[in-house]
Protein backbone atom coordinates (compact mmCIF):
# COMPACT_ATOMS: atom_id res chain seq x y z
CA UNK A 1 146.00 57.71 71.65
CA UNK A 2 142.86 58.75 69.71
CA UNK A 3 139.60 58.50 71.94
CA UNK A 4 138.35 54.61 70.43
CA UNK A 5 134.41 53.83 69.66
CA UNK A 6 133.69 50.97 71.85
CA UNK A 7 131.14 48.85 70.97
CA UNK A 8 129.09 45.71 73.22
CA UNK A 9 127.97 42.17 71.02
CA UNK A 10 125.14 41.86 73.04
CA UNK A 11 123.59 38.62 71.94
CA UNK A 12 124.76 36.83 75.20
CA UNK A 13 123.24 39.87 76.89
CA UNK A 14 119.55 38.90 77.43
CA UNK A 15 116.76 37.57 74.69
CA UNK A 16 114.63 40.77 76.23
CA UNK A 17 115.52 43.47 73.58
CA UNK A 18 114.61 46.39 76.08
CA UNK A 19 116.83 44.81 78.67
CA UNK A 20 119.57 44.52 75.92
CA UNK A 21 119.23 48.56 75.65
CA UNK A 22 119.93 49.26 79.20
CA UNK A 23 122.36 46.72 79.74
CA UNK A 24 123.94 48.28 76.53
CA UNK A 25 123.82 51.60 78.23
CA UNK A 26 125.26 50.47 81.35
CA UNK A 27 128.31 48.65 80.08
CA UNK A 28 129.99 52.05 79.23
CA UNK A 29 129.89 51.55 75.35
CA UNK A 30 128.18 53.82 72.93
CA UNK A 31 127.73 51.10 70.30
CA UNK A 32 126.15 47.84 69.91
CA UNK A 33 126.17 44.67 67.54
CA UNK A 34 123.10 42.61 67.04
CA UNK A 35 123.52 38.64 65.68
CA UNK A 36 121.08 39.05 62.48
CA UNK A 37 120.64 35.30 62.40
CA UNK A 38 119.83 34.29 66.00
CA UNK A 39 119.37 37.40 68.08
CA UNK A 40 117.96 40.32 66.35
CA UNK A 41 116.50 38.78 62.63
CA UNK A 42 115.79 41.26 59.71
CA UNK A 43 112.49 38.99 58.83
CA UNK A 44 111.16 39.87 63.32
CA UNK A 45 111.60 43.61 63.17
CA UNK A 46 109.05 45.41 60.64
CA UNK A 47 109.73 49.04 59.71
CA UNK A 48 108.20 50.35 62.73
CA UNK A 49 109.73 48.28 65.05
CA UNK A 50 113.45 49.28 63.15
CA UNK A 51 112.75 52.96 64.03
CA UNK A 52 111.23 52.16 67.50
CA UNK A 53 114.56 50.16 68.12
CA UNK A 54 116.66 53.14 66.54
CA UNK A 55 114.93 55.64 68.60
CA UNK A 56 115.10 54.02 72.12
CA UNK A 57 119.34 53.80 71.44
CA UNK A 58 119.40 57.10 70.78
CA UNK A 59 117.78 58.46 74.20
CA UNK A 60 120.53 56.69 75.75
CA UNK A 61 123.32 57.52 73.52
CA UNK A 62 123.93 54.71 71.73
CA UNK A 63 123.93 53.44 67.98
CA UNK A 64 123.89 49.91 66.14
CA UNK A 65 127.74 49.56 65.70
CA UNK A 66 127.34 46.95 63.49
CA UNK A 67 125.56 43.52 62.78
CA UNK A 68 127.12 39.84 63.17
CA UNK A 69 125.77 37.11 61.19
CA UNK A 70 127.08 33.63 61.86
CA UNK A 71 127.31 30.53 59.45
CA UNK A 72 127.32 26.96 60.14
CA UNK A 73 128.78 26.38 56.49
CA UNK A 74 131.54 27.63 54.83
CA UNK A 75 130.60 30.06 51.99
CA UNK A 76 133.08 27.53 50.02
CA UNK A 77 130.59 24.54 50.56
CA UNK A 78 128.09 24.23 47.68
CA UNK A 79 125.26 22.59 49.25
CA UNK A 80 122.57 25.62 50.46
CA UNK A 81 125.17 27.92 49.14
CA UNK A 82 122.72 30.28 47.50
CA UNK A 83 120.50 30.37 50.39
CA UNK A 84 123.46 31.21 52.62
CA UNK A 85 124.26 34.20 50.49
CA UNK A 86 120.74 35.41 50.16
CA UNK A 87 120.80 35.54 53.97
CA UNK A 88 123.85 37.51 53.98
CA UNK A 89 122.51 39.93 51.65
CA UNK A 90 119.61 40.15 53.77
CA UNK A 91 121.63 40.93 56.83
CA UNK A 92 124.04 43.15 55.11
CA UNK A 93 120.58 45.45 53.77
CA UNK A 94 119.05 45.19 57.52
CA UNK A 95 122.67 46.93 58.79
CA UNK A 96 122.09 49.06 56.45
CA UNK A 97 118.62 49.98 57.69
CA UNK A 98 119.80 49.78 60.76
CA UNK A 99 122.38 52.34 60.08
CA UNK A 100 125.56 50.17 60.76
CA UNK A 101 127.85 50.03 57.76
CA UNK A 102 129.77 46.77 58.78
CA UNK A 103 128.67 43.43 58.74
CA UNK A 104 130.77 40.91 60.11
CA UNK A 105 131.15 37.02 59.34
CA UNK A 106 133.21 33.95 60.01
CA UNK A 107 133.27 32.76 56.90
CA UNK A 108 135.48 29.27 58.05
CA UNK A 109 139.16 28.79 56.58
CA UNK A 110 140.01 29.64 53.70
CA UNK A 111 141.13 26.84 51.07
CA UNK A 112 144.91 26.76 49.62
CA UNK A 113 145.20 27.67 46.40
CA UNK A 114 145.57 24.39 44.93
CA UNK A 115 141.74 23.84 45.74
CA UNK A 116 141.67 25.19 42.89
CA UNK A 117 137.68 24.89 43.02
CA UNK A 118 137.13 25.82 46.45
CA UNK A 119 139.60 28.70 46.05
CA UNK A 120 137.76 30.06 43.11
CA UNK A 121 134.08 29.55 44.37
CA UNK A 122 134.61 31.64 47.35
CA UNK A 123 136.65 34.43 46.04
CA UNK A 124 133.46 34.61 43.29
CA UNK A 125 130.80 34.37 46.16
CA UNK A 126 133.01 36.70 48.31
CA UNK A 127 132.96 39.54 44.82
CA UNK A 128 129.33 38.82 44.65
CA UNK A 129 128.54 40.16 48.29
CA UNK A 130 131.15 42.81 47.91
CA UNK A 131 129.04 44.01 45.08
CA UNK A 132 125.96 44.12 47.02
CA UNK A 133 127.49 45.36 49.94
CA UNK A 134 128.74 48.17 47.64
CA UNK A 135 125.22 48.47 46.36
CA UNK A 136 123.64 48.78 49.48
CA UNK A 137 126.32 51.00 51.43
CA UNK A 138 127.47 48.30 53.57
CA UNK A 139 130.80 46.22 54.36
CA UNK A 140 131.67 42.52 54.75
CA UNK A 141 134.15 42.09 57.13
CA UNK A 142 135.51 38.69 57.37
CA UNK A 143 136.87 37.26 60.85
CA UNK A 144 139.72 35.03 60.12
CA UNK A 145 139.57 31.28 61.43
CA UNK A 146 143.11 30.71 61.54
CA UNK A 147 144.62 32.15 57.98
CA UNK A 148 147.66 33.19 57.68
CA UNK A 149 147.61 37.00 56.80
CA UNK A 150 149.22 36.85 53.40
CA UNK A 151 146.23 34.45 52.56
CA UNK A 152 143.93 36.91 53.67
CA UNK A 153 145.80 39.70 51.70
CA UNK A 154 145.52 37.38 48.81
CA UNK A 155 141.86 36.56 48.51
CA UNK A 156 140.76 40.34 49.64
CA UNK A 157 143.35 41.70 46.93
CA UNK A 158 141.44 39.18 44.75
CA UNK A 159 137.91 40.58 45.12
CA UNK A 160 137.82 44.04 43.58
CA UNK A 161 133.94 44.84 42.80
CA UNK A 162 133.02 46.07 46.11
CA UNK A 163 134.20 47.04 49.79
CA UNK A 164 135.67 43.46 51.39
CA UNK A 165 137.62 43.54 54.91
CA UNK A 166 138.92 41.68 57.83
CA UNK A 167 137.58 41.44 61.16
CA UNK A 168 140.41 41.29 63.27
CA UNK A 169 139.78 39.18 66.59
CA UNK A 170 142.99 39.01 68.30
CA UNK A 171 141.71 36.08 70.75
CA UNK A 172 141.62 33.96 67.59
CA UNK A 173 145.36 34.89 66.14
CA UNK A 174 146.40 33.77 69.86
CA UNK A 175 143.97 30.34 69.80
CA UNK A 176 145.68 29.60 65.91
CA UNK A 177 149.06 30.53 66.88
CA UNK A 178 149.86 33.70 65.32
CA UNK A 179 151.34 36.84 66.84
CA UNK A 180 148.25 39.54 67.10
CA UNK A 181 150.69 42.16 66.69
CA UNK A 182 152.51 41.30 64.06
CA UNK A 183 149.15 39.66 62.57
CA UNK A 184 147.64 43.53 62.82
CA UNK A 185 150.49 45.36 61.21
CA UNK A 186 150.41 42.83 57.82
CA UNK A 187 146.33 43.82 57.74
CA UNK A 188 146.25 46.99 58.91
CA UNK A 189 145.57 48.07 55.47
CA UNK A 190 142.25 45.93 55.58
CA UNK A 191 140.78 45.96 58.70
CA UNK A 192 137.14 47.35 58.63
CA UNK A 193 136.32 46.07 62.32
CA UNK A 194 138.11 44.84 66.04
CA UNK A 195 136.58 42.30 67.87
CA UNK A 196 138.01 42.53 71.59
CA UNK A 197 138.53 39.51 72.81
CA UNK A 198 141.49 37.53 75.01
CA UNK A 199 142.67 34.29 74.65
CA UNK A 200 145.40 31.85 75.71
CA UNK A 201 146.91 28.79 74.37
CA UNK A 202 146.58 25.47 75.52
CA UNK A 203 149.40 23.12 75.76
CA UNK A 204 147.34 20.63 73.73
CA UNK A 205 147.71 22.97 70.46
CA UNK A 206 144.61 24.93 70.77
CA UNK A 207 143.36 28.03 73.13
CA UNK A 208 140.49 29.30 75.21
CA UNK A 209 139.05 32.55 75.28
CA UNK A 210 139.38 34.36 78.49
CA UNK A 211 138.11 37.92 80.41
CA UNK A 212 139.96 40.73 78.12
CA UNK A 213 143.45 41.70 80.07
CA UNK A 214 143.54 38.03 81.26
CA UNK A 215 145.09 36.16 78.02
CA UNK A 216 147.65 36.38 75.97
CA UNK A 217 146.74 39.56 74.06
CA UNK A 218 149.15 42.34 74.19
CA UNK A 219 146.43 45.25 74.79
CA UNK A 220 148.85 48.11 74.95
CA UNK A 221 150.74 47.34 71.72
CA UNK A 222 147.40 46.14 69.91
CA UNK A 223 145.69 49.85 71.03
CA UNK A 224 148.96 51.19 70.16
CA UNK A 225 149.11 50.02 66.64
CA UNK A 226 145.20 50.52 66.06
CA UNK A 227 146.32 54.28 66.48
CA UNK A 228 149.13 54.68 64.61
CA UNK A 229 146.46 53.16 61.65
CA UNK A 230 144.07 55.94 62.14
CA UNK A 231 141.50 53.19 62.36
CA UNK A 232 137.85 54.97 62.63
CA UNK A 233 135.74 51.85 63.09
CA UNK A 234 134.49 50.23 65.52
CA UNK A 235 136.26 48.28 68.39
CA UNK A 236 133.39 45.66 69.59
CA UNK A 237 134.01 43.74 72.86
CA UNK A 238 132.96 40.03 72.82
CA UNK A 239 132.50 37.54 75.25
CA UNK A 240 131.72 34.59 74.17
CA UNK A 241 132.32 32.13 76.90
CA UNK A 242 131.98 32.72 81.06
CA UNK A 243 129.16 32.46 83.07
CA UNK A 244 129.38 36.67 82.85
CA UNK A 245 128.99 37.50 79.85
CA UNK A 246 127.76 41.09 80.58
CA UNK A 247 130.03 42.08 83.61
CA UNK A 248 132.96 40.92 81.59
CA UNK A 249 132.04 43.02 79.09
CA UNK A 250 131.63 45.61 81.58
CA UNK A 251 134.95 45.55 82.49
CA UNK A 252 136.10 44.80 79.20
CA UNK A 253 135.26 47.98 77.79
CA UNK A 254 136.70 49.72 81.29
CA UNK A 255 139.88 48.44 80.62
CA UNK A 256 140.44 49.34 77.08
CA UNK A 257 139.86 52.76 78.21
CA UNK A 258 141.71 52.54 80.71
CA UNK A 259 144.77 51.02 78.32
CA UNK A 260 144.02 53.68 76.01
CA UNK A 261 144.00 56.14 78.43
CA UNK A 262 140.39 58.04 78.45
């Protein structure tokens, strides 16, 4: 297997951005990703304080993998839409400036296509930030929330004026009961960005996440297939639940090179 860029999500980290650094450094990653909306936001760091950031990561080794920036609306709801997207635009330019050139976001399900309205309204707010990301050298990359991947394939195949991808987190294929694998190979063609997470299901219907190598995931196969794609991006560990967070990133990173064999 190809040698993988690992990255850390560090906003569970600590709210100390120095501390975030070293951790960073620590966890055996040589990329990070920031949340733009809660953690590290575009409108706190001035010029100044963007190349002070950029310079400290690069005594240690390290660059901003990429940015994260969460919703609590669809970007199929009309009510704040416009204020939602201006964020996004906002956090799409600070990656940018940042020099990460992927911005990911959950974006919430995606409506069939006989909601007609919603169907249409995000595929034409999903164009418009595909044209700015195009503008401003950076891509979207949408995590799924459950989609099937032919629905993803059809509203990505539907959005042609910029760079659009998917964000493939195989904690939530296990959690929304599809294969990973299988999930991977139909989007290989489209995924701009791996989240690493695990996951397994519930008997209830639904899933929790778990320590990566603990769920569900099929790591070797996953890394496997991630290979045979050429993929250059960025694989980002996650941990979004755990009293832990860090030292199961830690390890999370450890053992995907130790799956991939480096």
């Amino acid at each position: 297997m190809q040698r993988f860029r690992t990255a850390v999500a560090t906003a569970r980290f600590s709210p100390d951005l120095r501390d975030v650094v070293k951790l960073a450094a620590q966890a055996g990653a040589t990329g990070l990703q920031f949340d733009a909306r809660q953690q590290l936001k575009p409108a706190n760091l001035s010029e100044t304080g963007r190349r002070q950031l950029l310079h400290a990561l690069s005594e240690r080794e390290l660059v901003v993998a990429s940015l994260t920036f969460p919703l609590r609306r669809t970007l199929h709801d009309e009510e704040h839409l416009d204020t939602r997207v201006a964020a996004i635009k906002q956090a799409m330019q600070f990656a940018w400036d940042l020099k990460a050139r992927v911005l990911t976001c959950r974006i919430g399900s995606i409506p069939e296509t006989n909601e007609v309205d919603e169907w249409s309204r995000l595929r034409d707010v999903l164009s418009d930030l595909a044209g700015h990301g195009n503008h401003v050298g950076v891509t979207l990359s949408i995590t799924p929330a459950g989609d099937a991947p032919k629905t993803l394939l059809s509203l990505i195949n539907a959005v042609s004026t910029g760079p659009l991808g998917v964000d493939f987190d195989p904690a939530e294929r296990v959690m929304s009961r599809h294969d990973p694998v299988s999930s991977l190979r139909e989007l290989h063609a489209v995924v701009t960005h791996v989240t690493v997470r695990d996951a397994i299901r519930d008997a209830d219907g639904g899933g929790r996440e778990t320590p990566v190598g603990r769920g569900e995931c099929d790591w070797e196969q996953l890394l496997a297939v991630i290979d045979e794609m050429n993929y250059s991006g960025w694989l980002t560990v996650s941990r979004t639940a755990g009293d832990d967070p860090f030292g199961d990133a830690c390890r999370a990173v450890q053992y995907v090179q130790n799956v991939a064999g480096f």
